[in-house]
Protein backbone atom coordinates (compact mmCIF):
# COMPACT_ATOMS: atom_id res chain seq x y z
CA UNK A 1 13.02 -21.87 10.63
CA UNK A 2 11.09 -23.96 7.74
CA UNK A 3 9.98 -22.25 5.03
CA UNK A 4 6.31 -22.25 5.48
CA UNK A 5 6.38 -22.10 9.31
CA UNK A 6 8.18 -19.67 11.78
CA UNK A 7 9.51 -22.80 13.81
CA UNK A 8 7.06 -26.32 14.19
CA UNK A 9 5.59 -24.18 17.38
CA UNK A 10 2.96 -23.07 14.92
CA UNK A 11 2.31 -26.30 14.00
CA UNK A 12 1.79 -28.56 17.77
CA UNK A 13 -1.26 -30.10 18.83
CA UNK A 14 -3.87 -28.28 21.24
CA UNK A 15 -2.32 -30.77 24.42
CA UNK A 16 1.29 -30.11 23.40
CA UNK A 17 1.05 -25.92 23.69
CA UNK A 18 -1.33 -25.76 26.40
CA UNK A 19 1.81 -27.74 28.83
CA UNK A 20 3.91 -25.37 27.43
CA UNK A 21 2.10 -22.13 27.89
CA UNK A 22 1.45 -24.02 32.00
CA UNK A 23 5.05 -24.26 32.15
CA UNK A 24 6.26 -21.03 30.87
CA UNK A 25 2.97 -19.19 33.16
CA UNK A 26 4.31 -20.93 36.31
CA UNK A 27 8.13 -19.84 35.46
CA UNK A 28 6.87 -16.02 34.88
CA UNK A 29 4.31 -16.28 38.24
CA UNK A 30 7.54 -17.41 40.25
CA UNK A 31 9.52 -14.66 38.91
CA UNK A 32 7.06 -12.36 39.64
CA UNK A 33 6.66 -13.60 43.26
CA UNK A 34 10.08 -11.88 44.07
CA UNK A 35 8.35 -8.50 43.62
CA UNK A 36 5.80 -7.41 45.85
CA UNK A 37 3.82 -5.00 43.29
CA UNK A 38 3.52 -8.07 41.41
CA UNK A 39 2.92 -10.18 43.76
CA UNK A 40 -0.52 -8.37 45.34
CA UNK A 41 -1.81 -9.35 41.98
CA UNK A 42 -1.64 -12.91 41.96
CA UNK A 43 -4.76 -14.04 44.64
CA UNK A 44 -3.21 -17.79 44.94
CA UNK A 45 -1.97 -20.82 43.34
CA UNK A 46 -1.47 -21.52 39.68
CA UNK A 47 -1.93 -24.99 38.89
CA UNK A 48 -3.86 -24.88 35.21
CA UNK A 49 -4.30 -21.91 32.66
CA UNK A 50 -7.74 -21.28 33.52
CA UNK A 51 -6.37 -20.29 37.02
CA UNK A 52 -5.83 -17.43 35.52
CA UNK A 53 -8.96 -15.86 36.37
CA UNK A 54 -7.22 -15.61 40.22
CA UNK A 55 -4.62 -13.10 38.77
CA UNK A 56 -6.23 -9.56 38.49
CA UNK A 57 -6.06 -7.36 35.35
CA UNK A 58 -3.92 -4.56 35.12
CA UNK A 59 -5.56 -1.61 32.71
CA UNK A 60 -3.11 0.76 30.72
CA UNK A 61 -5.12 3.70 32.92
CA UNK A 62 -3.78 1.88 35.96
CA UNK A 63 -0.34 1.56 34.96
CA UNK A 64 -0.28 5.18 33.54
CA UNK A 65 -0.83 5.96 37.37
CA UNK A 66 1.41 3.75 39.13
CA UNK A 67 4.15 4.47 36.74
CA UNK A 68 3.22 8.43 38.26
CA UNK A 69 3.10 7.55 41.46
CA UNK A 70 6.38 5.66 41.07
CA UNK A 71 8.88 6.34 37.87
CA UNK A 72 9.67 4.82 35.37
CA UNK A 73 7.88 1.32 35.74
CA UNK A 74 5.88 1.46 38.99
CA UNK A 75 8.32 -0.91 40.41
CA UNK A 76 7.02 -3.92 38.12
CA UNK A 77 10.30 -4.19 36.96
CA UNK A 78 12.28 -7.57 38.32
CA UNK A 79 15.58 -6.28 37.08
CA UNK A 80 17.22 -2.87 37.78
CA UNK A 81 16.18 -0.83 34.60
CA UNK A 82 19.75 0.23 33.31
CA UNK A 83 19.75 -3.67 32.45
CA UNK A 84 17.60 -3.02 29.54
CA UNK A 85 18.34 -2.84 26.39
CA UNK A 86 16.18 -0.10 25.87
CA UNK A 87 13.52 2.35 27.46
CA UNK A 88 10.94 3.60 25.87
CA UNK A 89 7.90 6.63 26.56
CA UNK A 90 4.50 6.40 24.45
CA UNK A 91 1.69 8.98 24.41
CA UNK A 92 -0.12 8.35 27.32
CA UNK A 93 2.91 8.93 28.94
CA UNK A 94 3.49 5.51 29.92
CA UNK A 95 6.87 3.73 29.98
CA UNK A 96 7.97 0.87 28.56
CA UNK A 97 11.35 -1.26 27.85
CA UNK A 98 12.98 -4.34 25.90
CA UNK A 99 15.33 -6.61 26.84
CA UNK A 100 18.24 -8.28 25.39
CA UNK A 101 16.98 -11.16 24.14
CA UNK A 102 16.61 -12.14 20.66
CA UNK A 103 13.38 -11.46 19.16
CA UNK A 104 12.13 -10.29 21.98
CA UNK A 105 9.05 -8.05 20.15
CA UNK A 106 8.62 -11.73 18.43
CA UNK A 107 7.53 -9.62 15.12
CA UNK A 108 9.73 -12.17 12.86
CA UNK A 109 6.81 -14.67 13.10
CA UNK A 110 4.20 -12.16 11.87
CA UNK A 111 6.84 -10.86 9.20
CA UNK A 112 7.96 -14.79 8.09
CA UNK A 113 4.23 -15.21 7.86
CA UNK A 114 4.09 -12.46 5.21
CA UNK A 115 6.88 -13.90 3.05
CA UNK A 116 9.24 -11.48 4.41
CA UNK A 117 13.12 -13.41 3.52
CA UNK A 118 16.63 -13.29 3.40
CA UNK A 119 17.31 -10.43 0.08
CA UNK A 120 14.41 -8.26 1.02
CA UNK A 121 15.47 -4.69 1.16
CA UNK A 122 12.76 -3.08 3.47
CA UNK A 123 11.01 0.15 4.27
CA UNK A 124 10.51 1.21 7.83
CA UNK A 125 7.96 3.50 7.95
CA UNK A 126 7.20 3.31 11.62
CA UNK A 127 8.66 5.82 14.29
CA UNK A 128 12.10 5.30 15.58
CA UNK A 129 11.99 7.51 18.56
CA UNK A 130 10.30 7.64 21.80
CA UNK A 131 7.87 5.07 20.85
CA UNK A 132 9.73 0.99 19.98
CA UNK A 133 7.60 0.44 16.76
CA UNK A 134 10.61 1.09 14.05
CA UNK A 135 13.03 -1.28 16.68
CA UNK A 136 9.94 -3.76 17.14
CA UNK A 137 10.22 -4.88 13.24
CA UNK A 138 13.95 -3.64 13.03
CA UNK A 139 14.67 -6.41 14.99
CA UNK A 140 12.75 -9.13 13.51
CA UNK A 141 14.09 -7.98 10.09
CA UNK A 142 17.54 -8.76 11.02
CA UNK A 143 16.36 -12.39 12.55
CA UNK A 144 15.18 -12.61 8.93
CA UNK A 145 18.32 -11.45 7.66
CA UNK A 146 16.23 -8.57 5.36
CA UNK A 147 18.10 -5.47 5.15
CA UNK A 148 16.31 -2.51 6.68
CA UNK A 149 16.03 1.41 5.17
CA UNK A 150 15.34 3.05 8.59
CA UNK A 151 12.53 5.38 6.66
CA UNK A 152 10.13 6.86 9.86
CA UNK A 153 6.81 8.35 8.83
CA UNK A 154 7.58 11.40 7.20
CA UNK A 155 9.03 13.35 3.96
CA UNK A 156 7.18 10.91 1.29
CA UNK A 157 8.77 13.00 -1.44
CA UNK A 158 12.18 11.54 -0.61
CA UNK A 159 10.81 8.01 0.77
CA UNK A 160 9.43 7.17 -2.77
CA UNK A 161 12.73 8.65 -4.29
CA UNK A 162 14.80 6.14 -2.03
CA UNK A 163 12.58 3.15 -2.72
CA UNK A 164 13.07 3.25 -6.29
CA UNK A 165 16.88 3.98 -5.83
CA UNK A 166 16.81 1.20 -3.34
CA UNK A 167 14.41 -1.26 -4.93
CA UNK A 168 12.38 -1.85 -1.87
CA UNK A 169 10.40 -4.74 -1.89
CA UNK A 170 8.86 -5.00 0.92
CA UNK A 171 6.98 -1.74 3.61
CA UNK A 172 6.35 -2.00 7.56
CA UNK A 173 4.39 0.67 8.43
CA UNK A 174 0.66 1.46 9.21
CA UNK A 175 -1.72 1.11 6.41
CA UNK A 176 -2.63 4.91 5.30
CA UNK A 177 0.82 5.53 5.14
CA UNK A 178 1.83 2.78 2.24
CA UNK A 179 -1.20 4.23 0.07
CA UNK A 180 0.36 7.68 0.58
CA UNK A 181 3.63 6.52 -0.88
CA UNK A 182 2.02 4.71 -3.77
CA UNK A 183 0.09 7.76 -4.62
CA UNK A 184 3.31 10.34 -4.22
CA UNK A 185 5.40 7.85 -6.80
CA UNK A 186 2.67 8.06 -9.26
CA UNK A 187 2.42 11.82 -9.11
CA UNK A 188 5.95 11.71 -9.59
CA UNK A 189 5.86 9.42 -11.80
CA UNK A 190 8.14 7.24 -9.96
CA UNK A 191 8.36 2.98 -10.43
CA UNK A 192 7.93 1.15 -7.58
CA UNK A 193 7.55 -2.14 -9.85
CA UNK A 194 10.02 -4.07 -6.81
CA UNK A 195 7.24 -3.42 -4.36
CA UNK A 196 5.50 -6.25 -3.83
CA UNK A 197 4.85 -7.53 -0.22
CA UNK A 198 3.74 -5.67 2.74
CA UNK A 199 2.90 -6.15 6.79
CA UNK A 200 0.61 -3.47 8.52
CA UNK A 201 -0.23 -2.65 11.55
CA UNK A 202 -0.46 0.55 14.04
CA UNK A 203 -4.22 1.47 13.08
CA UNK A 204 -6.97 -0.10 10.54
CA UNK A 205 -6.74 -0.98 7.88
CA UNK A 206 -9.94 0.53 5.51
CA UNK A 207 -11.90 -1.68 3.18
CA UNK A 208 -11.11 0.87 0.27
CA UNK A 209 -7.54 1.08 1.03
CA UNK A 210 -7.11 -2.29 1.21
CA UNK A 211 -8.68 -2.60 -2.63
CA UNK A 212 -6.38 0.13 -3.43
CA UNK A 213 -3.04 -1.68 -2.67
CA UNK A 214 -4.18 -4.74 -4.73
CA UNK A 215 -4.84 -2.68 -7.46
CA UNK A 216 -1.04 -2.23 -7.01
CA UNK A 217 -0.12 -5.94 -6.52
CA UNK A 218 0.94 -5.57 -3.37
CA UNK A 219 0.74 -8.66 -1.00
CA UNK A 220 -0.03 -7.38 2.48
CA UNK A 221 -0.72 -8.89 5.95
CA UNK A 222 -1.72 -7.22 8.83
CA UNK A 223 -0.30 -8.07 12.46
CA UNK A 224 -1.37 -6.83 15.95
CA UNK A 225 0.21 -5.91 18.52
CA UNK A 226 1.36 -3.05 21.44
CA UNK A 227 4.19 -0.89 22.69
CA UNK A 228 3.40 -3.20 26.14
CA UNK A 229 2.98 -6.09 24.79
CA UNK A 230 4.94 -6.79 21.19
CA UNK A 231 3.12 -9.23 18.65
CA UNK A 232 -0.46 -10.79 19.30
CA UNK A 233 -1.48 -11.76 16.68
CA UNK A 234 -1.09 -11.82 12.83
CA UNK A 235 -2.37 -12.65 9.60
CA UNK A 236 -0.88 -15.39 7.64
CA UNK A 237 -3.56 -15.82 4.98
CA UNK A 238 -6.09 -12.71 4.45
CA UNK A 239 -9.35 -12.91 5.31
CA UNK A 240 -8.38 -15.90 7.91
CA UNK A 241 -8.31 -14.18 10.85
CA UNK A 242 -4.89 -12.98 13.36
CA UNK A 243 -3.51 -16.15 14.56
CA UNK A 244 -2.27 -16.00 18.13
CA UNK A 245 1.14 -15.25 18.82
CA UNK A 246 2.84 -18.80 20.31
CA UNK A 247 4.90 -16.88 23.79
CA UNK A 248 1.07 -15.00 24.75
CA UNK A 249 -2.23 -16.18 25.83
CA UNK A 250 -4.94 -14.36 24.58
CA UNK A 251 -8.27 -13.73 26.63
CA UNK A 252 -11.26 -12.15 25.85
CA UNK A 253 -13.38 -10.59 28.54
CA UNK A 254 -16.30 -8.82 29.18
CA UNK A 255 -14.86 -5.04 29.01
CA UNK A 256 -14.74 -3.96 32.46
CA UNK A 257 -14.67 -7.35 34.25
CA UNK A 258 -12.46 -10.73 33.62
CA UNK A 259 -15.38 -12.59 32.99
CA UNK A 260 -14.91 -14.68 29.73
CA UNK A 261 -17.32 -14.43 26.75
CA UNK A 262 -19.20 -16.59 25.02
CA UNK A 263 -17.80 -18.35 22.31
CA UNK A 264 -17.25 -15.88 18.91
CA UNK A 265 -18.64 -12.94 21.67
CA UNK A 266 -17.24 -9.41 21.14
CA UNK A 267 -14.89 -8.34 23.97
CA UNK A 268 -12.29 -7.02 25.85
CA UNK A 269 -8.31 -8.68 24.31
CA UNK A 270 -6.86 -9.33 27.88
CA UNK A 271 -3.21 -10.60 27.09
CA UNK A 272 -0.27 -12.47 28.81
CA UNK A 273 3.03 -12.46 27.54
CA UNK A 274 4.99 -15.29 28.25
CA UNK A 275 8.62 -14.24 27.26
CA UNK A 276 9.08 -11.47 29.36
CA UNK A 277 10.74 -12.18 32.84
CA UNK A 278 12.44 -8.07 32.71
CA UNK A 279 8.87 -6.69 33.04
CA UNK A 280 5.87 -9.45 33.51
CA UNK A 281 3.21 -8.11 31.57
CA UNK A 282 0.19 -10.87 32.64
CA UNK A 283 -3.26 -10.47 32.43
CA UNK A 284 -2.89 -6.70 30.80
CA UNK A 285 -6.52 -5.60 29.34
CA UNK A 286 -5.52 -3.62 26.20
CA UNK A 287 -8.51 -2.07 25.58
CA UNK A 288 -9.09 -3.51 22.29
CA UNK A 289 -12.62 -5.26 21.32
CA UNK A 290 -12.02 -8.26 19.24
CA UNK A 291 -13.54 -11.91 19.33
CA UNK A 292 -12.52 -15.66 18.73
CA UNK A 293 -13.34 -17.22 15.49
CA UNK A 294 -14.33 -21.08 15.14
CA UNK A 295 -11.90 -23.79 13.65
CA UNK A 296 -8.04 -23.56 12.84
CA UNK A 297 -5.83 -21.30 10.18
CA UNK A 298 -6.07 -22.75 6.30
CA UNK A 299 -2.06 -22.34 6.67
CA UNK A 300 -1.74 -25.24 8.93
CA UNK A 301 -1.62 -23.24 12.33
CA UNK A 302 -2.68 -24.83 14.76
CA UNK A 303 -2.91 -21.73 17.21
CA UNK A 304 -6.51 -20.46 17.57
CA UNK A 305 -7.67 -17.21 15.83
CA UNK A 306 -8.94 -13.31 16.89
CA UNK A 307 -10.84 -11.58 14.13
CA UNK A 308 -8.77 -8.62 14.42
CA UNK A 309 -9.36 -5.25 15.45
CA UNK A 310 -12.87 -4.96 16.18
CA UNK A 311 -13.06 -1.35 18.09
CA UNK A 312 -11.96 0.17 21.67
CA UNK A 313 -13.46 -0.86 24.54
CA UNK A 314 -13.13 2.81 26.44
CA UNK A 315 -12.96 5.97 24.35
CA UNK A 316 -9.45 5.96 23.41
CA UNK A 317 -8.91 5.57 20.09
CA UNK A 318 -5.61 4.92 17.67
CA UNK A 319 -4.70 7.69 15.38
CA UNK A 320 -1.85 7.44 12.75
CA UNK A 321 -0.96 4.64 14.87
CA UNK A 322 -0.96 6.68 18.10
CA UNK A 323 -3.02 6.03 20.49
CA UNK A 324 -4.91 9.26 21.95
CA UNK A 325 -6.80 8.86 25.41
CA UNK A 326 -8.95 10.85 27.44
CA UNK A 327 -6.36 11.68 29.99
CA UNK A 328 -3.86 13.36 27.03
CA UNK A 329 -7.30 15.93 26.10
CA UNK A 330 -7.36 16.97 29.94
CA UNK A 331 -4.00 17.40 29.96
CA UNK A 332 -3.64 19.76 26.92
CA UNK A 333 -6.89 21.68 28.31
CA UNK A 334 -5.40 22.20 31.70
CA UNK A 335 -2.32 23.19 29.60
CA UNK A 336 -3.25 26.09 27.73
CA UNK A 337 -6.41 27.20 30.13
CA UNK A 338 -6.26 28.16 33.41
CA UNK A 339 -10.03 27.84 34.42
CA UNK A 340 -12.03 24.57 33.39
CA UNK A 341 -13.27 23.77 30.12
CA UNK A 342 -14.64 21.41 28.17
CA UNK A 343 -12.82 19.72 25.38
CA UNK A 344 -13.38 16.78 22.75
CA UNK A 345 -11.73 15.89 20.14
CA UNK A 346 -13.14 14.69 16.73
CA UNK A 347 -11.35 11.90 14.80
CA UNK A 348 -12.66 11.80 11.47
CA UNK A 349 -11.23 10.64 7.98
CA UNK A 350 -11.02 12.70 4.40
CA UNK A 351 -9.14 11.68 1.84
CA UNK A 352 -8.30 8.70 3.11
CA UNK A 353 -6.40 10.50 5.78
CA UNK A 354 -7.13 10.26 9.20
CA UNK A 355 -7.94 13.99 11.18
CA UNK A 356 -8.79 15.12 14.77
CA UNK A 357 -10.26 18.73 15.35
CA UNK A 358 -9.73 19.57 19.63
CA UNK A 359 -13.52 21.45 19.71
CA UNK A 360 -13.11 23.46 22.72
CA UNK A 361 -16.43 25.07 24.93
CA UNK A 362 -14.74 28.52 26.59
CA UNK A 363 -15.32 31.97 26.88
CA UNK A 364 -12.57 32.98 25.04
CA UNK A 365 -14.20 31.56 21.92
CA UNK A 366 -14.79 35.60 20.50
CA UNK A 367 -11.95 36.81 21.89
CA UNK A 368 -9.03 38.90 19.49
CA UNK A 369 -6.91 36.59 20.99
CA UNK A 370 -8.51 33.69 19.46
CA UNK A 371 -5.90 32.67 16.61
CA UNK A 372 -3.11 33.09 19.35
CA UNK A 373 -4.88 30.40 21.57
CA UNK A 374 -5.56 28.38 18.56
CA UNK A 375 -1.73 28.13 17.46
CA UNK A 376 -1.33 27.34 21.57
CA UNK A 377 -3.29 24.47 21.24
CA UNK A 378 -2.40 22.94 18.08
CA UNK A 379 1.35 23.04 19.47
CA UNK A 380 0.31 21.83 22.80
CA UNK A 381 -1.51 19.05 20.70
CA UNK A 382 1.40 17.71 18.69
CA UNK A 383 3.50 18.01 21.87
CA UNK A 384 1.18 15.81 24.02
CA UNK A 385 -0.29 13.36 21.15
CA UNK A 386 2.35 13.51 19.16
CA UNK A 387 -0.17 13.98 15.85
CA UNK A 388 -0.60 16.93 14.11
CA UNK A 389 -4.52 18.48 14.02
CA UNK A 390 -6.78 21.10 14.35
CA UNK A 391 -8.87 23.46 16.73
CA UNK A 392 -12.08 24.99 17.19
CA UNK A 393 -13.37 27.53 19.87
CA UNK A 394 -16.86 27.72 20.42
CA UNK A 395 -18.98 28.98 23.01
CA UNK A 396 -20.05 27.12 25.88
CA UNK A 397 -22.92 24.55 26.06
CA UNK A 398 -22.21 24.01 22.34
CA UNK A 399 -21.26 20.67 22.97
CA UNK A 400 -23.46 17.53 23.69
CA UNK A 401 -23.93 16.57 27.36
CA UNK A 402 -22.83 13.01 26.97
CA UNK A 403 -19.57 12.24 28.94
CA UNK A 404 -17.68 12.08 25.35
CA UNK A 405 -14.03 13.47 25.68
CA UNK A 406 -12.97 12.07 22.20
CA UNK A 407 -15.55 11.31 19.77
CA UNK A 408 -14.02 8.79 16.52
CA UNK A 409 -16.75 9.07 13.64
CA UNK A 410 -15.09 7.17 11.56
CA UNK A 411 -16.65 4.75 9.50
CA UNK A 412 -14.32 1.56 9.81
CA UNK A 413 -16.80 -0.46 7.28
CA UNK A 414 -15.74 1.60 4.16
């Protein structure tokens, strides 16, 4: 580990990474052979990368029904599951796992890249339960030799407390939730003056909050990646673009097919991780929009560059760094009602707080038992998205006939 670079992968040629990602795509593609799930996937040979078009894409909505049809993993596993090192369950409910590798998330790139080093004492703000995010940069803390407050996403009174005591100087965490902190110390009048560096990730990050945290000196960098996945990309310069991970290859489709865009075209991230032998994960559509951007990194990375976050190519949508699909709404409505009804849920923003308000078309919507139902849903809503929110009863027809089942009216350019 230099101490500009991760390791000199960041810096090989074009030639030298392309026989590398060949070799290591071959390797997983053999391995995967062994299974047949994985194996109905892959429609013949793979002698170059862009044979990858001949291996089809597996969606999240796919894999959330497999993993139904057959728990925990669908059978995509290659080893016996009590081999892991861990098993997870995300909202979707979808399963996932890490090994036992070492940097296995590969997050201690994206956190190197943000100056993260030996003598940091860091805040984890992401959830360390169900979900891997607090193990995904737990992990790459300790490859960094940091040491790690285990913090989660709650009680900011005693967070901000604890950072002071602690002299954190450095968050992990998604971006909404830092600002929160900084605001709670200065109500409290609490110092945070050993704050000073930052990675983000788990939903946007807003123009305004990002002028915020400089107004506090705090040096962030954003990374990108998924509970599937681990790191895909990250930001080792702002306003440079996410350079690719090094163990992935990155696609970007037209959403719905696996037909490649044009050059700096907005599409579908398609991604292949080439680490994971446990549970391949190749050709997985994420259902993020995003696009390429000409040229190199200014930081000497030779990997080529996303723009980031760029929307969701279906209608699910990342909340608080949850992500909330279509399938969790019907599932809460066939929950708490016993005839059909029609739900969708608002994501909106005040106070640069993310909200979501279930607006729910039923007879009921009059009824004296009204309240009752509403506390129903809210609890059936924090049970199945894991997010706390609100709900309104209305009457029927209210709604707009227009297939939405979650509606995000947020305004990501302010």
């Amino acid at each position: 580990m230099t101490s500009l670079f991760f390791d000199n992968s960041e810096i090989r040629s074009a030639d030298e990474r392309q026989a590398d990602q060949l070799l290591k795509l071959k390797k997983l593609i053999e391995v995967s052979k062994t299974n047949e799930n994985l194996k109905s996937r892959i429609n013949g040979e793979i002698t170059s990368l862009s044979d990858l078009n001949k291996i089809e894409i597996l969606r999240k909505s796919d894999l959330i029904d497999k993993q139904k049809k057959i728990l925990p993993f669908a059978n995509f596993n290659i080893e016996p599951y009590n081999q892991f090192a861990h098993i997870y369950r995300s909202p979707g409910p979808i399963y996932d796992l890490d090994g036992r590798s070492s940097n296995w998330w590969r997050f201690a790139r994206a956190m190197h890249a943000a100056n993260f080093r030996k003598g940091d004492i860091i805040q984890n703000c992401f959830s360390y339960h169900f979900t891997p995010a607090g193990l995904m940069f737990e992990e790459a803390a300790k490859i960094l030799k940091c040491t790690v407050f285990p913090a989660g996403s709650e009680n900011s009174d005693a967070q901000v407390e604890i950072m002071s005591d602690i002299k954190t100087t450095g968050y992990v965490g998604v971006p909404d939730f830092l600002r929160i902190l900084l605001e709670k110390a200065d109500e409290k009048k609490i110092n945070l003056k050993f704050l000073k560096k930052a990675v983000l990730s788990g939903g946007p990050l807003f123009p305004n909050v990002a002028e915020y945290l400089r107004t506090k000196n705090i040096d962030f960098f954003q990374c990108y990646g998924t509970a599937d996945l681990g790191l895909i990309a990250y930001e080792a310069s702002q306003n440079d673009g996410m350079i690719v991970d090094e163990d992935v290859i990155v696609e970007i489709v037209k959403p719905g097919t696996g037909d490649a865009v044009e050059d700096g075209e907005v599409g579908e991230v398609i991604v292949t991780v080439l680490n994971n032998f446990e549970l391949p994960m190749f050709r997985f559509a994420t259902g993020d929009l995003s696009s390429f951007l000409p040229g190199l990194s200014s930081t000497g990375r030779t990997n080529c560059r996303i723009k980031g976050w760029q929307g969701r190519a279906d209608q699910t949508t990342k909340v608080r760094g949850m992500f909330v699909q279509p399938s969790q709404i019907d599932k809460i409505l066939k929950t708490v009602f016993k005839s059909k009804v029609k739900g969708r849920l608002v994501v909106n923003r005040e106070e640069n707080r993310d909200i979501i308000n279930l607006i729910i078309e039923t007879d009921l919507y009059n009824s004296i038992e009204r309240e009752k139902i509403k506390k129903t849903i809210v609890a059936e809503m924090k049970k199945v998205l894991n997010l706390n929110g609100e709900t309104e009863l209305v009457e029927p027809k209210s709604l707009a006939n227009d297939g939405k089942v979650i509606d995000d009216i947020r305004n990501f350019g302010e």
